[in-house]
N, C-alpha and C. Protein backbone atom coordinates (compact mmCIF):
# COMPACT_ATOMS: atom_id res chain seq x y z
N UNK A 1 -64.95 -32.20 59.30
CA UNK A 1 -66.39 -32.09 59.31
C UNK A 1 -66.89 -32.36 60.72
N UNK A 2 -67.99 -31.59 61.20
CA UNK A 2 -68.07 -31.62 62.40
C UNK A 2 -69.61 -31.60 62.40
N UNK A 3 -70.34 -32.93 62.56
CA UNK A 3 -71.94 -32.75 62.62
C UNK A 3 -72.62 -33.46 63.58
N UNK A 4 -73.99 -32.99 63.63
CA UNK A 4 -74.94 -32.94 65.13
C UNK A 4 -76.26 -33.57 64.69
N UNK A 5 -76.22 -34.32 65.43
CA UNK A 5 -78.27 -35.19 64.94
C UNK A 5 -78.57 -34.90 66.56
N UNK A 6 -80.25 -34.44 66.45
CA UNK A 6 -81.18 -34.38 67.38
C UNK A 6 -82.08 -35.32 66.93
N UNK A 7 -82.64 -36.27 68.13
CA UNK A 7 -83.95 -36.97 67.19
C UNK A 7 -85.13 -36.61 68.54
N UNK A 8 -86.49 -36.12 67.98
CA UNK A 8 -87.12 -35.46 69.02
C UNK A 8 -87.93 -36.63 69.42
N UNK A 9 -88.49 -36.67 70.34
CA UNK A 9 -89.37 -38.03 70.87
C UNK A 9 -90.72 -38.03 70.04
N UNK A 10 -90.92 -38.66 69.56
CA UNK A 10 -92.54 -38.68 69.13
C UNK A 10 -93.40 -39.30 69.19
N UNK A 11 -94.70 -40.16 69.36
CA UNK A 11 -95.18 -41.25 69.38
C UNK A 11 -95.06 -42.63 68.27
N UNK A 12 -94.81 -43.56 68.44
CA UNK A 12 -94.86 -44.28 67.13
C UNK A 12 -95.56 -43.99 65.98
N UNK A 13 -96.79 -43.93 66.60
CA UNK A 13 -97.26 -43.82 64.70
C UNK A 13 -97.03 -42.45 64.31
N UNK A 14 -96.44 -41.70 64.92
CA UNK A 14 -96.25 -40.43 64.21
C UNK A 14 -94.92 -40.38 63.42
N UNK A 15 -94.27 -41.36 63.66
CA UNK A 15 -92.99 -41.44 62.66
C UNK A 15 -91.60 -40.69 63.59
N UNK A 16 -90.25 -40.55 62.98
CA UNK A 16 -89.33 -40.30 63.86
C UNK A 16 -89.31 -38.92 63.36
N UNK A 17 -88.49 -37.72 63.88
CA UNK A 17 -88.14 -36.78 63.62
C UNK A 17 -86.78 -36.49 64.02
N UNK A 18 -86.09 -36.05 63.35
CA UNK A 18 -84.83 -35.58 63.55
C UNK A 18 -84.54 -34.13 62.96
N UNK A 19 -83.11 -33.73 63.87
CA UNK A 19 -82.31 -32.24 62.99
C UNK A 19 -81.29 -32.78 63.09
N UNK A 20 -80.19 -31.86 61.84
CA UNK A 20 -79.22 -32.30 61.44
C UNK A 20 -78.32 -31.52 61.24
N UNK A 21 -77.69 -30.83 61.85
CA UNK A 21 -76.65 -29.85 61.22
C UNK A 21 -74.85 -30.60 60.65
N UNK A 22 -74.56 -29.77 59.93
CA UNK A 22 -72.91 -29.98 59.88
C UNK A 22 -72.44 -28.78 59.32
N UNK A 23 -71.00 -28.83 59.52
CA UNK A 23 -70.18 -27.53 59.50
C UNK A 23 -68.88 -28.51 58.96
N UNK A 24 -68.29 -28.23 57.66
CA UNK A 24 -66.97 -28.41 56.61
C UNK A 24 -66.31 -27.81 56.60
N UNK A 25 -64.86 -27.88 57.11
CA UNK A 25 -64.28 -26.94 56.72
C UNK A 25 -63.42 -27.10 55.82
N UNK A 26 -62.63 -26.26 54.75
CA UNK A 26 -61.39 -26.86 54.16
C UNK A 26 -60.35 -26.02 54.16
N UNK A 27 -59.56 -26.48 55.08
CA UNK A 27 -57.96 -25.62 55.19
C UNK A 27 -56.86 -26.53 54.99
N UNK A 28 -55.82 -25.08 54.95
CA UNK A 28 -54.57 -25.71 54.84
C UNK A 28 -54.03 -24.78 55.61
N UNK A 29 -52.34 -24.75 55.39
CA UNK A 29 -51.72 -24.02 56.85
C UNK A 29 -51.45 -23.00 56.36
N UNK A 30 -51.65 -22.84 54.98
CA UNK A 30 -51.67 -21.51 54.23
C UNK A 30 -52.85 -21.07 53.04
N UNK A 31 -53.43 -20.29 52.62
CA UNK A 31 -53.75 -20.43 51.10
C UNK A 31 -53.06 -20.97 50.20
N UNK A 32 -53.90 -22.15 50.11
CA UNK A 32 -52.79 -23.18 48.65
C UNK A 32 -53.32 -22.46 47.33
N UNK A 33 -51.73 -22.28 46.63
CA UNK A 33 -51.71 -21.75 45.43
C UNK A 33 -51.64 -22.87 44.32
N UNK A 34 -52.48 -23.22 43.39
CA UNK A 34 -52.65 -23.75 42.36
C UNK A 34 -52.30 -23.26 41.46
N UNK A 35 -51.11 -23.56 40.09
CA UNK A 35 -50.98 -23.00 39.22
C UNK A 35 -51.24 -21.40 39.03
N UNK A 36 -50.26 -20.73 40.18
CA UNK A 36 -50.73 -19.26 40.22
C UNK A 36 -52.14 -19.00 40.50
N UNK A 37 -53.16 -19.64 41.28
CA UNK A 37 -54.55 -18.83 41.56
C UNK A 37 -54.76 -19.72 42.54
N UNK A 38 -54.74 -18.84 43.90
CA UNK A 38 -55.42 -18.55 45.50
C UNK A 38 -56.07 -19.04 45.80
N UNK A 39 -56.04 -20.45 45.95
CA UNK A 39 -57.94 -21.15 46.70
C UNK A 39 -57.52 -21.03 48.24
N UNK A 40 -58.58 -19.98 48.44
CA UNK A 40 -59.28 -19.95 50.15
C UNK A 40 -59.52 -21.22 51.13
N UNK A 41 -59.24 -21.12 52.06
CA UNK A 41 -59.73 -21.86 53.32
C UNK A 41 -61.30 -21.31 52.89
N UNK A 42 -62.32 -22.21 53.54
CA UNK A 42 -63.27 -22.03 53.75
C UNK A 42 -64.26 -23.22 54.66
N UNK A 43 -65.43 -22.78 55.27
CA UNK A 43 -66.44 -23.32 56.17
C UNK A 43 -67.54 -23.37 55.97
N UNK A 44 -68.30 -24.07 55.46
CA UNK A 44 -69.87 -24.13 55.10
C UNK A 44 -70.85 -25.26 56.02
N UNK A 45 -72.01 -24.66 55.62
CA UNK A 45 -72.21 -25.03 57.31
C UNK A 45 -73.75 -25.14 56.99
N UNK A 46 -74.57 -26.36 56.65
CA UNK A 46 -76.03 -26.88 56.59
C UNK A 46 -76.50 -27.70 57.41
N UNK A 47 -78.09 -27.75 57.04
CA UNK A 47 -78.94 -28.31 58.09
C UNK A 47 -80.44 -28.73 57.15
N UNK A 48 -80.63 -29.92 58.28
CA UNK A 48 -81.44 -30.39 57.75
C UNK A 48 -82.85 -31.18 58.66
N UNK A 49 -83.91 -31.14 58.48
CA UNK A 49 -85.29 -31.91 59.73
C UNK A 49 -85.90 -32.94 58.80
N UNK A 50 -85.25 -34.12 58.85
CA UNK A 50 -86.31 -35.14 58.67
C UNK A 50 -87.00 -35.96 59.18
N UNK A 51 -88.07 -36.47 58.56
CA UNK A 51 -89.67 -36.43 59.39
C UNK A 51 -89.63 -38.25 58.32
N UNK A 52 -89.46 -38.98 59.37
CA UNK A 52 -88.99 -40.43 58.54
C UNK A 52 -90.45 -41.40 59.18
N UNK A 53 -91.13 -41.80 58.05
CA UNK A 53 -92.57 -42.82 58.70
C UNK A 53 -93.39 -41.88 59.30
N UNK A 54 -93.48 -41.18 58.36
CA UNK A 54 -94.59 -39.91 58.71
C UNK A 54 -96.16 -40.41 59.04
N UNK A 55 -96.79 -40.53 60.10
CA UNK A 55 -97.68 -41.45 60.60
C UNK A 55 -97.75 -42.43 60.32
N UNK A 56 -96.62 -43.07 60.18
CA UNK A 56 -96.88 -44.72 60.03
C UNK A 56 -96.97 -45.28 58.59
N UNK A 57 -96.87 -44.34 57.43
CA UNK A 57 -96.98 -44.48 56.31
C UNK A 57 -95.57 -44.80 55.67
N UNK A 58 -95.34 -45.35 54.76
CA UNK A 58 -93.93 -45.56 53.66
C UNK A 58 -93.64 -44.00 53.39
N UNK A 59 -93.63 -43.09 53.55
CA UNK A 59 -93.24 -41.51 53.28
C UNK A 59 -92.33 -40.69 54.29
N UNK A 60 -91.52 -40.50 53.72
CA UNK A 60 -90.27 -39.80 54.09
C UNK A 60 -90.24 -38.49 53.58
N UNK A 61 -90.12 -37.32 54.76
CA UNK A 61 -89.55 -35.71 53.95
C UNK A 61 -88.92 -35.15 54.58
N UNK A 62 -87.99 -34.53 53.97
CA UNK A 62 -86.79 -33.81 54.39
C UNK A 62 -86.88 -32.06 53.66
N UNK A 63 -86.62 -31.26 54.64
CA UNK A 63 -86.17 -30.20 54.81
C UNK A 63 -84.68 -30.32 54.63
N UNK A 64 -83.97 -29.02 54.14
CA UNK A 64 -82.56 -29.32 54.10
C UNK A 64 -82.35 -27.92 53.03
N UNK A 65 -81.19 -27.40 53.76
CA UNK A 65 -80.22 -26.06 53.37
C UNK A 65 -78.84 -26.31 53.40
N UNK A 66 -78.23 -25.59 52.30
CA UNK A 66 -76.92 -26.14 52.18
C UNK A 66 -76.47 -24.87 51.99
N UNK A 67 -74.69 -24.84 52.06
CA UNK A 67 -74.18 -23.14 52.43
C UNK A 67 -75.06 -22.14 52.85
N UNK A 68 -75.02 -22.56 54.41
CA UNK A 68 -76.35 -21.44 54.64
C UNK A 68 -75.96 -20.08 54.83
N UNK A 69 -74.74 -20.02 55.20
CA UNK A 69 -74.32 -18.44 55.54
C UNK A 69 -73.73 -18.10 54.04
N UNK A 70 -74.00 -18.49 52.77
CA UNK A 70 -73.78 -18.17 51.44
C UNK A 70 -72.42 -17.63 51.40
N UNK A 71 -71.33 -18.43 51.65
CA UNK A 71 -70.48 -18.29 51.42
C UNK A 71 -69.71 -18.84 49.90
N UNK A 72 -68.98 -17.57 49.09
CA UNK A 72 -68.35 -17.61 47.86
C UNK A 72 -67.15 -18.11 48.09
N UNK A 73 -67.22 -19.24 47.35
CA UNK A 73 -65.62 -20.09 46.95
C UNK A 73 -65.35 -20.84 46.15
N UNK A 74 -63.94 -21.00 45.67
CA UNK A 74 -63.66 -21.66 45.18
C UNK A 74 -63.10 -22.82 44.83
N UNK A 75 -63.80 -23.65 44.40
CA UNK A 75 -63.79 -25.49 44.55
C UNK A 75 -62.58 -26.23 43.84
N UNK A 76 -62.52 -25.32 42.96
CA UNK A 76 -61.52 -26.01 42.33
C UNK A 76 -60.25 -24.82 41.33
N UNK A 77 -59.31 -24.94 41.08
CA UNK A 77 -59.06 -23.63 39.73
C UNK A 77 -57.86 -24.63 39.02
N UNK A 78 -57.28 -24.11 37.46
CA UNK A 78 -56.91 -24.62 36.79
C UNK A 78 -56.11 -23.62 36.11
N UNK A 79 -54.91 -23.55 35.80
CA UNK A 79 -54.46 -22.63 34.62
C UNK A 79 -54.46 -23.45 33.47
N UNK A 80 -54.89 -22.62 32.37
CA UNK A 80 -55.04 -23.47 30.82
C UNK A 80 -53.94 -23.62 30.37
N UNK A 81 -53.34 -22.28 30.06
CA UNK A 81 -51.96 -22.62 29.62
C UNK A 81 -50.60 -21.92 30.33
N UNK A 82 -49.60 -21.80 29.94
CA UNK A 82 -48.57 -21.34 30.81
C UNK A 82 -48.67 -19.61 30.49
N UNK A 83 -48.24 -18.80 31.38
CA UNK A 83 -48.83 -17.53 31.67
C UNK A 83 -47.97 -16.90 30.60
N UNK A 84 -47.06 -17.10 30.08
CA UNK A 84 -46.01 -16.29 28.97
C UNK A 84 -47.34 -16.69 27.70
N UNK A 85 -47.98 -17.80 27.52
CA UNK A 85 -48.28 -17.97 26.48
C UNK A 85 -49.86 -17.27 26.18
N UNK A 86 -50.66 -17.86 27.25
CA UNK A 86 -52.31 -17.14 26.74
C UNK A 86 -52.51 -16.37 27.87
N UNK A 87 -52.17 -17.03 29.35
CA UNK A 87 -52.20 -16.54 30.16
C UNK A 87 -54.03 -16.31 31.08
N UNK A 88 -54.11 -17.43 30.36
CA UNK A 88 -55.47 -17.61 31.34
C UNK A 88 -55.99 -18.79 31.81
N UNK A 89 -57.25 -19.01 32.61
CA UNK A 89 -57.26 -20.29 33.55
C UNK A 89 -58.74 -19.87 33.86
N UNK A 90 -59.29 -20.99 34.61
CA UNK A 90 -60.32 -21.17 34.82
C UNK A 90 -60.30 -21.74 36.60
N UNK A 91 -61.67 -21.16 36.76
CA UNK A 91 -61.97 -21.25 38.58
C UNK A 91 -63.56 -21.67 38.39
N UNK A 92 -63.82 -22.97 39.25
CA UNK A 92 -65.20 -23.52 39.48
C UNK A 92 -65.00 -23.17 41.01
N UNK A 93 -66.48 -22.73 41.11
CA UNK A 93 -67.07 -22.19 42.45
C UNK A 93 -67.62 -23.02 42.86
N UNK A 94 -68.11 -23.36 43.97
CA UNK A 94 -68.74 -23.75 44.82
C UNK A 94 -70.46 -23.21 44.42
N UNK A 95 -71.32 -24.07 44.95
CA UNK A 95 -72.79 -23.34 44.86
C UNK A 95 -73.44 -22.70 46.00
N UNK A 96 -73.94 -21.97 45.80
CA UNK A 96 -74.99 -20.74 46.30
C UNK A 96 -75.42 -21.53 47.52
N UNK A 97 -75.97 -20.96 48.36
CA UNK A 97 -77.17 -21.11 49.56
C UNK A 97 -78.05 -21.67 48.36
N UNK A 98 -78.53 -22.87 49.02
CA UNK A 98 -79.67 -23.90 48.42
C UNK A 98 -80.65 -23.96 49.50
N UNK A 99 -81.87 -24.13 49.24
CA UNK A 99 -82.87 -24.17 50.15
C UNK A 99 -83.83 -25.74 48.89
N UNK A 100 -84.10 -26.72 50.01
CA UNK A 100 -84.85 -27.84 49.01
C UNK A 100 -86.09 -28.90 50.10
N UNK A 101 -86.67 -29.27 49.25
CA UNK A 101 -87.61 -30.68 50.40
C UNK A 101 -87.58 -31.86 49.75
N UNK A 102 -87.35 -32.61 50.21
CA UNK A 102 -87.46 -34.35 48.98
C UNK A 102 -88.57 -34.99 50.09
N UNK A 103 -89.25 -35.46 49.01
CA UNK A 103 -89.87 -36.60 49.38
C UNK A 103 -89.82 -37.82 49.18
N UNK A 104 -90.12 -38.93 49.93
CA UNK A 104 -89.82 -40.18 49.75
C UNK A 104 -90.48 -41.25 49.76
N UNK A 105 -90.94 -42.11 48.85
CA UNK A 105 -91.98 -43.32 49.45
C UNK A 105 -91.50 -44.34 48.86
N UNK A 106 -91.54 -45.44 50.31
CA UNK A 106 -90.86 -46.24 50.52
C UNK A 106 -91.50 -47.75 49.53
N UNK A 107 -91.52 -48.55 48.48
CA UNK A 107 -92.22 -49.47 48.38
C UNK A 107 -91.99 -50.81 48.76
N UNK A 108 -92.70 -51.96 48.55
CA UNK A 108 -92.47 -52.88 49.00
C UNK A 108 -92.09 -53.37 50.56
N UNK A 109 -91.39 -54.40 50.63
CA UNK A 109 -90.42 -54.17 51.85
C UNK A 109 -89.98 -53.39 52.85
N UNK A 110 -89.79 -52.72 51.94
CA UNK A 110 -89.45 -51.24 52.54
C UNK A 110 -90.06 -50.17 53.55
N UNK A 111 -91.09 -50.29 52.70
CA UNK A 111 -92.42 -49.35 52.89
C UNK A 111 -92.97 -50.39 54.24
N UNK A 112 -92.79 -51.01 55.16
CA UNK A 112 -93.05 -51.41 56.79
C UNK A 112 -92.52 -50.59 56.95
């Protein structure tokens, strides 16, 4: 995993701002074969701008994209049973390009 924070200057009461990227990769020195089915190397690669003490207030929001170049893969795979017998198996993917915003407010304690 290979990731990058920017934090931009801002005035105090305007709260901090930052960007965030990272880039995952998952390899091996070959395509590892699981129970007869091919899981890929693969690289996914998100980002994110959060805006932390947004004028001085307990409120936190974040911007944030995940698999941004929507890359298809697979996370995990399984054969059910042995291939003489049913001869089938199951593959969980990975998820889609996500696009999201959270918000946050801070209470108590906190919320200084």
């Amino acid at each position: 995993t290979l990731s990058a924070r920017y934090k931009m200057p801002l005035t105090d009461s305007r709260g901090d701002l930052s960007i965030r990227t990272n880039w995952s990769w998952k390899a091996t020195s070959q395509d590892r074969v699981v129970t007869q089915t091919a899981i890929s190397t693969y690289g996914l690669l998100g980002a994110s701008a959060d805006w932390n003490g947004v004028y001085s207030l307990p409120v936190d929001v974040s911007l944030f994209g995940t698999n941004l170049l929507n890359k298809t893969y697979v996370f995990s795979s399984m054969l059910q049973f042995e291939p003489s017998t049913f001869g089938f198996g199951t593959q969980v993917y990975g998820e889609p390009r996500m696009y999201g915003l959270r918000v946050r407010y801070r209470f108590g304690a906190d919320g200084k």
